[in-house]
Protein backbone atom coordinates (compact mmCIF):
# COMPACT_ATOMS: atom_id res chain seq x y z
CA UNK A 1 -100.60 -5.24 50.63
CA UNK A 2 -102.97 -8.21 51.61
CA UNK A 3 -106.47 -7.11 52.59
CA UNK A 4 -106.13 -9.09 55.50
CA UNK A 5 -103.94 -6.65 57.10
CA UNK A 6 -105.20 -3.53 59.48
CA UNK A 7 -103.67 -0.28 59.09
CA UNK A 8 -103.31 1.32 62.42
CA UNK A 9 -104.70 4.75 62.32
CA UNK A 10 -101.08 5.94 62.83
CA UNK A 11 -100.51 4.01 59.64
CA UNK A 12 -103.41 5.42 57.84
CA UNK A 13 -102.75 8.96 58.94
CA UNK A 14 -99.22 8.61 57.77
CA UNK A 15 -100.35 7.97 54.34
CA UNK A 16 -101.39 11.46 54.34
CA UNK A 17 -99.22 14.88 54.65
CA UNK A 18 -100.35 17.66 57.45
CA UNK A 19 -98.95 21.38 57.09
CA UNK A 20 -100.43 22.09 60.80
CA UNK A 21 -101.03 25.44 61.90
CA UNK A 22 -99.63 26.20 65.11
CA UNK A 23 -104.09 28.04 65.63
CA UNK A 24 -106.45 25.34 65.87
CA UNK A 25 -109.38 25.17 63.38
CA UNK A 26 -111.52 23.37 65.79
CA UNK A 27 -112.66 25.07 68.77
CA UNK A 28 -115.41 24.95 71.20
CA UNK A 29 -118.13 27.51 71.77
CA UNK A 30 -118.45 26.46 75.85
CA UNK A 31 -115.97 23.31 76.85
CA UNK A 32 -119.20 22.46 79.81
CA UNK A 33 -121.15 21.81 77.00
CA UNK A 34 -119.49 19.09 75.76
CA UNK A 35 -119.97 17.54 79.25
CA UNK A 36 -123.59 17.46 78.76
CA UNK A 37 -123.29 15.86 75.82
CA UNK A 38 -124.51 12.33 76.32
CA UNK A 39 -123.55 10.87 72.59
CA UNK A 40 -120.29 12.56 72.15
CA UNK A 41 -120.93 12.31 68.57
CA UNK A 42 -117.83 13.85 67.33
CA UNK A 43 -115.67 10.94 68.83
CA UNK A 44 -117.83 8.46 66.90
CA UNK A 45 -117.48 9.70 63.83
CA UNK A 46 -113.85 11.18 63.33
CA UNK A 47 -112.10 8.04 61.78
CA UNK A 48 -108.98 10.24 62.74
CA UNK A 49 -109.62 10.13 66.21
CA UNK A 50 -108.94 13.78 66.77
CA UNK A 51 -111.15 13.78 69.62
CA UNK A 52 -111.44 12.28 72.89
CA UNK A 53 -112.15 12.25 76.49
CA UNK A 54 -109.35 13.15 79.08
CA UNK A 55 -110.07 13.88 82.62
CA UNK A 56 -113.58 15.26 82.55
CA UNK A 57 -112.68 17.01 79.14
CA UNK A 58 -112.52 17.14 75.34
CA UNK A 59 -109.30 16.77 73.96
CA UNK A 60 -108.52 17.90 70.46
CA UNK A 61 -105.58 17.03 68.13
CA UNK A 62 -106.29 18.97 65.58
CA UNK A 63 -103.06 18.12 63.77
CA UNK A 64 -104.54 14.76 62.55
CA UNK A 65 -107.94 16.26 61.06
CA UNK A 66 -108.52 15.17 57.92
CA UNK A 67 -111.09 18.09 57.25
CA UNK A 68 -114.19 15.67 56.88
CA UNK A 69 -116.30 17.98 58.94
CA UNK A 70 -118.10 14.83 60.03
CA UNK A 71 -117.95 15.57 63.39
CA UNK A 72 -119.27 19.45 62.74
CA UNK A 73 -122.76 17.98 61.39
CA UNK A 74 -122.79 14.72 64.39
CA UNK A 75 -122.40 17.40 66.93
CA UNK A 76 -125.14 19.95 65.71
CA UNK A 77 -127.26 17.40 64.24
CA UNK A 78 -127.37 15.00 67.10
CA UNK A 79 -124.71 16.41 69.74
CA UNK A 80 -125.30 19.39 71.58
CA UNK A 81 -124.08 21.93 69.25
CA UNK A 82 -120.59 23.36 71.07
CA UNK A 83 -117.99 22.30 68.34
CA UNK A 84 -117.14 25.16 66.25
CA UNK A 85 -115.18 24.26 63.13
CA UNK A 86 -113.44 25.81 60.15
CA UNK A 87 -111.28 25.25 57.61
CA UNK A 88 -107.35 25.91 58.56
CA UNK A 89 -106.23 28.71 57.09
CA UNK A 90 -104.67 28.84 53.46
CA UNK A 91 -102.26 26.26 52.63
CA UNK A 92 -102.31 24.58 55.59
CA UNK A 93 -104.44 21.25 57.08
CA UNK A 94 -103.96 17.91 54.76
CA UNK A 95 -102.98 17.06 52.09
CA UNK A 96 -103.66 13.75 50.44
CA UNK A 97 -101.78 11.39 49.13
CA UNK A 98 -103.45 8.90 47.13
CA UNK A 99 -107.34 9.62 45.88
C-alpha cells in the first residue's frame, strides 16, 4: 500500500481482532469528575478513539481498546484521576495482527 494513503481508524482497528467482553474494563470512579476535567486527556491520547464527549458526558467504547493504557497514566498524571482501568478478563480484549 502507498504511504500516501490514510487508514481510517475503522481501517486500522480492523487490522486487529477484538474478543469483547460483554463487562467493560474501563470504568469511572465518579462520571462528574470527568466534567471537571479541563484537558480530557484520555481523548487525546487513545489513537483508538474509545473515548469521547456526548451530551455533557464520557462515552466509552471499550470494544475498540487496544489495551495501551495510555489514557490510564494521561488521566492520573495530568487529568483528574476518575478513569479506572484494567485489563479484560482472560482471553478476551485484542488481539494483534501484525507486530
Amino acid at each position: 500500500m502507498s504511504a500516501s494513503i490514510r487508514w481510517s481508524i475503522s481501517d486500522r482497528l480492523g487490522a486487529d481482532r477484538f474478543a469483547t467482553d460483554k463487562a467493560t474494563h474501563l470504568k469511572l470512579a465518579d462520571p462528574a469528575i470527568c466534567r471537571t476535567c479541563a484537558l480530557k486527556p484520555c481523548i487525546a491520547v487513545c489513537p483508538a478513539e474509545v473515548y469521547h464527549w456526548e451530551q455533557d458526558r464520557l462515552r466509552i467504547n471499550y470494544e475498540n481498546c487496544l489495551e495501551l493504557g495510555a489514557c490510564r497514566i494521561a488521566c492520573h498524571a495530568i487529568g483528574a484521576r476518575a478513569l479506572v482501568w484494567d485489563f479484560p478478563a482472560g482471553g478476551r480484549g485484542v488481539r494483534y495482527r501484525y507486530g
